[in-house]
Protein backbone atom coordinates (compact mmCIF):
# COMPACT_ATOMS: atom_id res chain seq x y z
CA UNK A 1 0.00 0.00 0.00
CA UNK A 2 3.13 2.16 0.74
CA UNK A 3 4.27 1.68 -3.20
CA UNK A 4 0.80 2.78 -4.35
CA UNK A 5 0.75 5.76 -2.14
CA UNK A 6 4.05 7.06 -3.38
CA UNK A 7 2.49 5.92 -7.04
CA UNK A 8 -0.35 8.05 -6.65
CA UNK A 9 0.95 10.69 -4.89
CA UNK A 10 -1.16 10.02 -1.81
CA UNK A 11 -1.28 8.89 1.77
CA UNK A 12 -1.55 5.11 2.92
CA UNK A 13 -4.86 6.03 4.45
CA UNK A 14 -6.16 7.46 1.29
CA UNK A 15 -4.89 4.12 -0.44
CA UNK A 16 -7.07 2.41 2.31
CA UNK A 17 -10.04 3.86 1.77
CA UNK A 18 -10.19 3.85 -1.98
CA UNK A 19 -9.17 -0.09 -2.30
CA UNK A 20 -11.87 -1.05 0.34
CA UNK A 21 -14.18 1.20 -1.01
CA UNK A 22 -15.01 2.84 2.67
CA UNK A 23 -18.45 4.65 3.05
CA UNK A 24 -18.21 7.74 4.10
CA UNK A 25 -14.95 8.49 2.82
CA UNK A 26 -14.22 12.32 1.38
CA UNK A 27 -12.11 11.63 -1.64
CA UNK A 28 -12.36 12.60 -4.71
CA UNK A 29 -13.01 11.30 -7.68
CA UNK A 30 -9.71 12.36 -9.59
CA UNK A 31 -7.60 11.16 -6.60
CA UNK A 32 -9.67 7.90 -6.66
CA UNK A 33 -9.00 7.11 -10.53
CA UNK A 34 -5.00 7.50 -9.50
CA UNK A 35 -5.15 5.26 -6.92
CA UNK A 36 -6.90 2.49 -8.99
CA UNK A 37 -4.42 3.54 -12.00
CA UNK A 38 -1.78 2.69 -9.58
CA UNK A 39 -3.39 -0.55 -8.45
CA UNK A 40 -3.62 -2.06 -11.95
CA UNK A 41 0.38 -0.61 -12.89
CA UNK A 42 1.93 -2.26 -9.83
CA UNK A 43 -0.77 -5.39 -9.49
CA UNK A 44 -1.97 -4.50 -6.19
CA UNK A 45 -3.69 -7.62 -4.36
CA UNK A 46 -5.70 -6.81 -0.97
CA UNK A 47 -4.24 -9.66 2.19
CA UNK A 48 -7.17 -11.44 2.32
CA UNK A 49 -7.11 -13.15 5.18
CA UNK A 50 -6.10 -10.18 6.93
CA UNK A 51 -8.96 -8.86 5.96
CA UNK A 52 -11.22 -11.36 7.06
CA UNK A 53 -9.81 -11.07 10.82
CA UNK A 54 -10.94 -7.58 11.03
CA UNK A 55 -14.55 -7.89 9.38
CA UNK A 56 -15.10 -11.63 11.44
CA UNK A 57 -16.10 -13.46 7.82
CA UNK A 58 -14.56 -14.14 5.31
CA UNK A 59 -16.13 -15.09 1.24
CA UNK A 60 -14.77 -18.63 1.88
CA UNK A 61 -17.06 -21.19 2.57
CA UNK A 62 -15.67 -24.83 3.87
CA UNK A 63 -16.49 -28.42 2.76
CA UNK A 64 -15.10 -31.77 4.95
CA UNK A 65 -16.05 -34.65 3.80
CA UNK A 66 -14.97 -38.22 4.45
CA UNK A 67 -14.60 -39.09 1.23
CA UNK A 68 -16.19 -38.14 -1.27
CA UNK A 69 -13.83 -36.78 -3.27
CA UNK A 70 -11.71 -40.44 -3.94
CA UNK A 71 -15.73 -41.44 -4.77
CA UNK A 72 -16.47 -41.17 -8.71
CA UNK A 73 -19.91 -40.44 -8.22
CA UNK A 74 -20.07 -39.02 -4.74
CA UNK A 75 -17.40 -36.22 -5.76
CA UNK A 76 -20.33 -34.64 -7.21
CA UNK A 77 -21.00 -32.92 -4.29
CA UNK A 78 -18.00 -31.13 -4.26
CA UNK A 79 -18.93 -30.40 -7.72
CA UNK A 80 -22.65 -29.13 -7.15
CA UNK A 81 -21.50 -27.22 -4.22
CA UNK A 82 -18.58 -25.22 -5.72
CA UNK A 83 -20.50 -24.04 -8.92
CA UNK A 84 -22.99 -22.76 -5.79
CA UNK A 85 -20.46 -21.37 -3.85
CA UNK A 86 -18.93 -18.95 -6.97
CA UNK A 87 -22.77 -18.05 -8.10
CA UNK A 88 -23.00 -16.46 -5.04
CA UNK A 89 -19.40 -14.87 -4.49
CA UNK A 90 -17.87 -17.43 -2.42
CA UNK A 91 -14.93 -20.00 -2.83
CA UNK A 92 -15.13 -23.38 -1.49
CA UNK A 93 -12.00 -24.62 0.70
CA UNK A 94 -12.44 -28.53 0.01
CA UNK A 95 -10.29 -30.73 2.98
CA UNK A 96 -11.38 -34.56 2.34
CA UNK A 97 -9.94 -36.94 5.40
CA UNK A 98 -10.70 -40.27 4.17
CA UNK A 99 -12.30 -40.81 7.72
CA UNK A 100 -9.11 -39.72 10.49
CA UNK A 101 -10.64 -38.06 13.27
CA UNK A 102 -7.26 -35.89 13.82
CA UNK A 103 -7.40 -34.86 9.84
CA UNK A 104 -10.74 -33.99 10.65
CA UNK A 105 -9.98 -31.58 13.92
CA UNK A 106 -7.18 -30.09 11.85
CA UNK A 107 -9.35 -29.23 8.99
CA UNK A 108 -12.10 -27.66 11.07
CA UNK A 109 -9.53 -25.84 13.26
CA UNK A 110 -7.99 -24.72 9.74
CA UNK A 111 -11.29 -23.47 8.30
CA UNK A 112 -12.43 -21.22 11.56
CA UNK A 113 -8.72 -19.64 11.79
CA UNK A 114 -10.00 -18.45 7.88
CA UNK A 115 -13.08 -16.90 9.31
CA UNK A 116 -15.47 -19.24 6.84
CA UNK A 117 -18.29 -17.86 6.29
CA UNK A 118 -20.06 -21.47 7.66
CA UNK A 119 -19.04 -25.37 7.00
CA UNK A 120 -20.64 -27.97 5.01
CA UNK A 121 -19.75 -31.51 6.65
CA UNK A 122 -20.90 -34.31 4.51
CA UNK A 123 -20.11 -38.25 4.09
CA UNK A 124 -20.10 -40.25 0.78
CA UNK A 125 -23.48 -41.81 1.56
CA UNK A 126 -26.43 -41.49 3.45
CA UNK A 127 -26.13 -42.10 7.60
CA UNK A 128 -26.45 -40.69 11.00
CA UNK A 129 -22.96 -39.20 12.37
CA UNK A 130 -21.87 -37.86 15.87
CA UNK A 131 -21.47 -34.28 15.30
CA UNK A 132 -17.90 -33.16 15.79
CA UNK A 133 -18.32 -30.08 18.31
CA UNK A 134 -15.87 -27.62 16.69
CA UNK A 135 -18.39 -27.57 13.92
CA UNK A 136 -20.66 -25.76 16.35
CA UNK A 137 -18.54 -22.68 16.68
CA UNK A 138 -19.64 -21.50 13.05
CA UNK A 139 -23.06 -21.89 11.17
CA UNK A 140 -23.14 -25.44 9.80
CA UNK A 141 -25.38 -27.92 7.07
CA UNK A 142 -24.95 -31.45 7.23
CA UNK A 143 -25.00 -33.07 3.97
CA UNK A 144 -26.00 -36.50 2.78
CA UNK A 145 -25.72 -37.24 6.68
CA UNK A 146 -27.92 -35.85 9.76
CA UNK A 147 -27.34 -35.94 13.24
CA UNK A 148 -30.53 -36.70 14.83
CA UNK A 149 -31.36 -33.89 17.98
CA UNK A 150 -28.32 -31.74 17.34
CA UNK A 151 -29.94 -28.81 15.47
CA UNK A 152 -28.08 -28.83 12.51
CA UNK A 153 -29.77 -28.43 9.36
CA UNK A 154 -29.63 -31.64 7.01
CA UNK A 155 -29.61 -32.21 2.96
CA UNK A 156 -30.15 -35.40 2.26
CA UNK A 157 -31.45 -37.29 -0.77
CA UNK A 158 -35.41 -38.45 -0.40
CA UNK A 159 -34.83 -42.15 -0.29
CA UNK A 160 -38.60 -43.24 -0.03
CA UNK A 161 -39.52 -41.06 -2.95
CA UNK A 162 -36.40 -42.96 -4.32
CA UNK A 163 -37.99 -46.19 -4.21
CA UNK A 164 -41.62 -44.90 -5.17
CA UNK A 165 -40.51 -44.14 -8.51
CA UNK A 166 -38.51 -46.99 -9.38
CA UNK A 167 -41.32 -48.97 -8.62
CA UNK A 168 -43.65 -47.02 -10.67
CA UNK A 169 -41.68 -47.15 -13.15
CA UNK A 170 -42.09 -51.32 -13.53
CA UNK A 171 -46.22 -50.68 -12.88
CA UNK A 172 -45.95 -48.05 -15.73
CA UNK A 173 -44.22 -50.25 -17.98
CA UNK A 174 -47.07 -53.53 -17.14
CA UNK A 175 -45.41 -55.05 -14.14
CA UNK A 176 -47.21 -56.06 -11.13
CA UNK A 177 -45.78 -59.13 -9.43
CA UNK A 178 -42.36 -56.76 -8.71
CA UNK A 179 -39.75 -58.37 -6.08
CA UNK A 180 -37.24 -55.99 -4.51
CA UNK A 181 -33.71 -56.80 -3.67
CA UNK A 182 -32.91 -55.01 -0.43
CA UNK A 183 -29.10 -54.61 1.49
CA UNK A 184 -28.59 -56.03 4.17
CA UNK A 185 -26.69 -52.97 5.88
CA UNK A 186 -29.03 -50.99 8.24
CA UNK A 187 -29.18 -47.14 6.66
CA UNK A 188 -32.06 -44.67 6.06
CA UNK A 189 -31.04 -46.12 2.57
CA UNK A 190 -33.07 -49.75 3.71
CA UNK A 191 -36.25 -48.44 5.55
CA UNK A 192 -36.74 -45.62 2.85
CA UNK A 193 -36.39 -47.50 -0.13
CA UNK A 194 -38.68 -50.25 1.18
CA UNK A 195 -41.59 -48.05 2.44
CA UNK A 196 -41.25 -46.28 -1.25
CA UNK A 197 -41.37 -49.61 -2.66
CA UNK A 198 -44.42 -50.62 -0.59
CA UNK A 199 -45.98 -47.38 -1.05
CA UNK A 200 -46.33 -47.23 -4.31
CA UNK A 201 -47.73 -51.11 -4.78
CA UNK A 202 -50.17 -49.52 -2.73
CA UNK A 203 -51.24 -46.82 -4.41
CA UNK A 204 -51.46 -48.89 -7.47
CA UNK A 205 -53.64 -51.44 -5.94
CA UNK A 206 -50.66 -54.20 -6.27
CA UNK A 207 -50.97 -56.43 -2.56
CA UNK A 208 -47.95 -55.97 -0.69
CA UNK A 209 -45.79 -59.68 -0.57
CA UNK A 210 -42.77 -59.73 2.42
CA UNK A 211 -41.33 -63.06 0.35
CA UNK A 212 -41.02 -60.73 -2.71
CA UNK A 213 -38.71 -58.83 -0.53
CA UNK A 214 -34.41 -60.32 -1.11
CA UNK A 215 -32.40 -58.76 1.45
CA UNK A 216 -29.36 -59.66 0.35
CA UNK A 217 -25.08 -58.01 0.33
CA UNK A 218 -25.24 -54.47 -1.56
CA UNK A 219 -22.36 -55.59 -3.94
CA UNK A 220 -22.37 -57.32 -6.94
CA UNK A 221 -21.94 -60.81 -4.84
CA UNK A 222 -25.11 -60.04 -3.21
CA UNK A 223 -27.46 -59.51 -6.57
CA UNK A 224 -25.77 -62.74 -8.26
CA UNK A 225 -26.35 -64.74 -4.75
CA UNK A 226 -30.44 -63.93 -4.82
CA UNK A 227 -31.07 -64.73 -8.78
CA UNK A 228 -31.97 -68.26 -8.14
CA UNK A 229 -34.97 -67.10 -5.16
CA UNK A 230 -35.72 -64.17 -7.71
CA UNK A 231 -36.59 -66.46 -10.22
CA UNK A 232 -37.98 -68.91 -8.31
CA UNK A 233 -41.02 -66.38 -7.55
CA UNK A 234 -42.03 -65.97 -10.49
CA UNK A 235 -41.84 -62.01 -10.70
CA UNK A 236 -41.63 -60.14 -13.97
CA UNK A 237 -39.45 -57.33 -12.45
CA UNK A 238 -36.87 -56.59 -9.82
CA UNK A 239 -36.46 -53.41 -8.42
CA UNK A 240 -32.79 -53.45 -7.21
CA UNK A 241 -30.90 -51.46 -4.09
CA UNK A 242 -28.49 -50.18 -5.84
CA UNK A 243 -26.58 -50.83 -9.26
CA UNK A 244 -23.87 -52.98 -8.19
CA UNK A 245 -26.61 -55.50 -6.81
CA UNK A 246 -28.44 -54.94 -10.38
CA UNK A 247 -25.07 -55.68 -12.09
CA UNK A 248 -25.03 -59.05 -10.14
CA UNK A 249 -28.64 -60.12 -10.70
CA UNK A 250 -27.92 -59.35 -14.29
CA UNK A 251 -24.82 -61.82 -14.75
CA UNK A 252 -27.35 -64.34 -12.71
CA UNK A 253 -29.97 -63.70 -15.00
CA UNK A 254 -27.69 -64.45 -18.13
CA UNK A 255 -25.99 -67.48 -16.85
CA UNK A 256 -29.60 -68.98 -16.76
CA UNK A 257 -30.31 -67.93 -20.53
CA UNK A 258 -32.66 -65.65 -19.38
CA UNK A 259 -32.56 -61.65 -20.84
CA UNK A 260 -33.54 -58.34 -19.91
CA UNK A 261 -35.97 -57.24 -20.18
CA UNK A 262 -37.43 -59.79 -22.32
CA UNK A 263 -38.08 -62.41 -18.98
CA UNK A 264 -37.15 -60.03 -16.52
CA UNK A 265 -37.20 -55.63 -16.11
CA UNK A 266 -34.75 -54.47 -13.89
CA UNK A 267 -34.29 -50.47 -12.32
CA UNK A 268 -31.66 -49.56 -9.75
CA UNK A 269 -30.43 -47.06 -8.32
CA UNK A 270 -27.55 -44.69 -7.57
CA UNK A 271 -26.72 -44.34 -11.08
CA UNK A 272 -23.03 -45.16 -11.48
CA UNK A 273 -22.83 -44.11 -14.46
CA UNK A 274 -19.54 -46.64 -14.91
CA UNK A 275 -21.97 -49.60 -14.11
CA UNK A 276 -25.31 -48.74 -15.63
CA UNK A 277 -24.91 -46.60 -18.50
CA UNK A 278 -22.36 -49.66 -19.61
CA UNK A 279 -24.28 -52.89 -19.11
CA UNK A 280 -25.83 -54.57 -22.05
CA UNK A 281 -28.79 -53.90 -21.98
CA UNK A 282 -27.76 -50.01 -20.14
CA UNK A 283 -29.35 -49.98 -16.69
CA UNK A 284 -32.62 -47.96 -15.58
CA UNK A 285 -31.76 -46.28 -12.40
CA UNK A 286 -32.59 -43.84 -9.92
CA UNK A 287 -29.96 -41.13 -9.41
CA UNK A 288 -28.67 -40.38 -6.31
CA UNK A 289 -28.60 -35.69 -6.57
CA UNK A 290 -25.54 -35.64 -5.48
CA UNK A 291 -24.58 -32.26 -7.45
CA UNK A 292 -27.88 -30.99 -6.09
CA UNK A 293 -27.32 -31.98 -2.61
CA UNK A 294 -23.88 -30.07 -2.61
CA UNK A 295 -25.53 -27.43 -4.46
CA UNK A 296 -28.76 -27.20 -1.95
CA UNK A 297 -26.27 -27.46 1.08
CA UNK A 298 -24.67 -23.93 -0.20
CA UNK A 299 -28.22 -22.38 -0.48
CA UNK A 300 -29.33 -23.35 3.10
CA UNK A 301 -26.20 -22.42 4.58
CA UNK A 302 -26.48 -19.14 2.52
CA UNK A 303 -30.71 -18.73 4.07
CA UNK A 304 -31.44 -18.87 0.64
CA UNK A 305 -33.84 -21.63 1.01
CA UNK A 306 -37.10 -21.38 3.30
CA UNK A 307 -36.86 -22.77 6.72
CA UNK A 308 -37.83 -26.36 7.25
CA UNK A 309 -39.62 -27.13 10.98
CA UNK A 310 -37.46 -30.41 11.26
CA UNK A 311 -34.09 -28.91 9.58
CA UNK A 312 -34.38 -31.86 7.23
CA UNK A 313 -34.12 -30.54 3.02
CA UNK A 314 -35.01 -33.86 1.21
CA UNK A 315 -33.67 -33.51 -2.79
CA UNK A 316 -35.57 -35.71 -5.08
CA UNK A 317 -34.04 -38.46 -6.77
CA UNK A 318 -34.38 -37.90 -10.66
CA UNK A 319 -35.41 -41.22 -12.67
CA UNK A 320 -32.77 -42.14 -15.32
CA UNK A 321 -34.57 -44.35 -18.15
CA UNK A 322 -32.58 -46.19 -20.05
CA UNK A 323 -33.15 -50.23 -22.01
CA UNK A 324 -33.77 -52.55 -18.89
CA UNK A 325 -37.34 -51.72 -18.78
């Protein structure tokens, strides 16, 4: 600031007030044009972070996630809630800690010494955490996690909608003896997929049948393990968990000369796009939002979206139609 006073021919304070544009100020406009002529000859850059310590904010806005950014699809939330972050004049300091509680600490710690202007704390899929209590000392969202009486607001992806459309999707396509293959790994993933799937058998008038119900490993193993029950029931369609346990049931399926969807329709969900836009036939799905929950986690940190009673922002998950139907 010293070099662009002596550039302009004017005091440090003047500088000051020009390059933080401060109200009030009684300068005019000739001696303002100098100092910004000076600026842009010399490449003048305000200290930031300085800055930030003496207003208390800062236009930095901080993500931790586990990690979700070594997870193809999952990194989307980084994605979603960057392009959010710049619409609205921020910049998103990303710290992923594959999980280590001290990484974790450090990163928070990190993020409050840079005055954020609030934290989004978020996991690569959808489950209750413990709350780390640094992350109270600054406004925080929770995304594609929740933390069940802490008062943090939560974006997470509307699993029983989730499962209500996949299974509309088989009614709408003739289906009506539908079996769903379930995981095996408690989550709101489980119970919200399974009352969507129930709910919308209901609505359609379709009886609702517990032995049409596979829980079974949410990996490829567990799809390929359950193909022999699934076609012992004689259903015309599977509604699948996820798309690894689609990818499974489909390898099953072909090994008994069977195709899809010929014999059998099959939807999943998540939407990896490496597994189901790539299998022969390509894979209906239901897409996880993850750009939109990243995205949506900005906005409520922002108060740009209205207040919820329970704190809880469900994102819908968007239908992906593709050959398997």
């Amino acid at each position: 600031m010293r070099d662009i006073a002596r550039e302009a021919g004017v005091s440090v304070a003047t500088v000051s007030h020009v390059v933080n544009d401060k109200p009030g100020a009684r300068i005019g406009e000739e001696t303002k044009q100098r100092v910004h002529d000076a600026v842009a000859k010399l490449g003048y850059r305000t200290n930031a972070l300085a800055k930030n310590l003496s207003v208390g904010s800062s236009r930095f806005i901080g993500l931790v996630a586990d990690a979700i950014a070594t997870t193809p699809f999952a990194g989307q939330i980084i994605h979603g809630a960057q392009d959010e972050a710049w619409k609205h004049g921020f910049v998103l300091l990303v710290a992923n800690t594959d999980g280590n509680q001290a990484a974790e600490q450090d990163a928070i710690a990190m993020m409050l010494e840079h005055q954020v202007r609030g934290i989004l704390y978020s996991t690569w899929f959808h489950r209750e955490i413990e709350v780390p209590p640094s992350l109270l000392q600054t406004d925080t969202v929770l995304v594609d996690c929740f933390a069940t009486g802490s008062g943090l607001p939560a974006v997470v992806p509307d699993e029983v909608q989730g499962g209500r459309s996949a299974t509309e999707e088989l009614i709408a396509a003739g289906h009506e003896r539908i079996a769903f293959i379930n995981t095996t790994t408690a989550s709101p993933a489980l119970t919200g997929r399974l009352a969507g799937y129930r709910g919308a058998l209901e609505v359609a008038g379709l009886s609702f049948d517990e032995d049409l119900v596979f829980p079974a490993a949410p990996e490829q193993e567990g799809g390929y393990e359950v193909t022999a029950a699934i076609i012992d029931s004689g259903v015309s369609a599977v509604f699948c968990h996820n798309d690894r346990v689609a990818m499974g049931l489909y390898d099953g399926l072909r090994e008994r000369g069977l195709r899809i969807p010929d014999d059998i329709a099959v939807v999943g969900f998540d939407n990896q796009e490496v597994i189901a836009a790539h299998l022969r036939p390509t894979l209906s799905t239901i897409a996880l939002p993850h750009y939109e929950l990243g995205a949506a986690g900005i906005r409520v940190l922002l108060g740009l979206e209205p207040e919820r009673d329970d704190q809880t922002y469900l994102i819908n998950c968007p239908t992906i139609r593709r050959q398997s139907l």
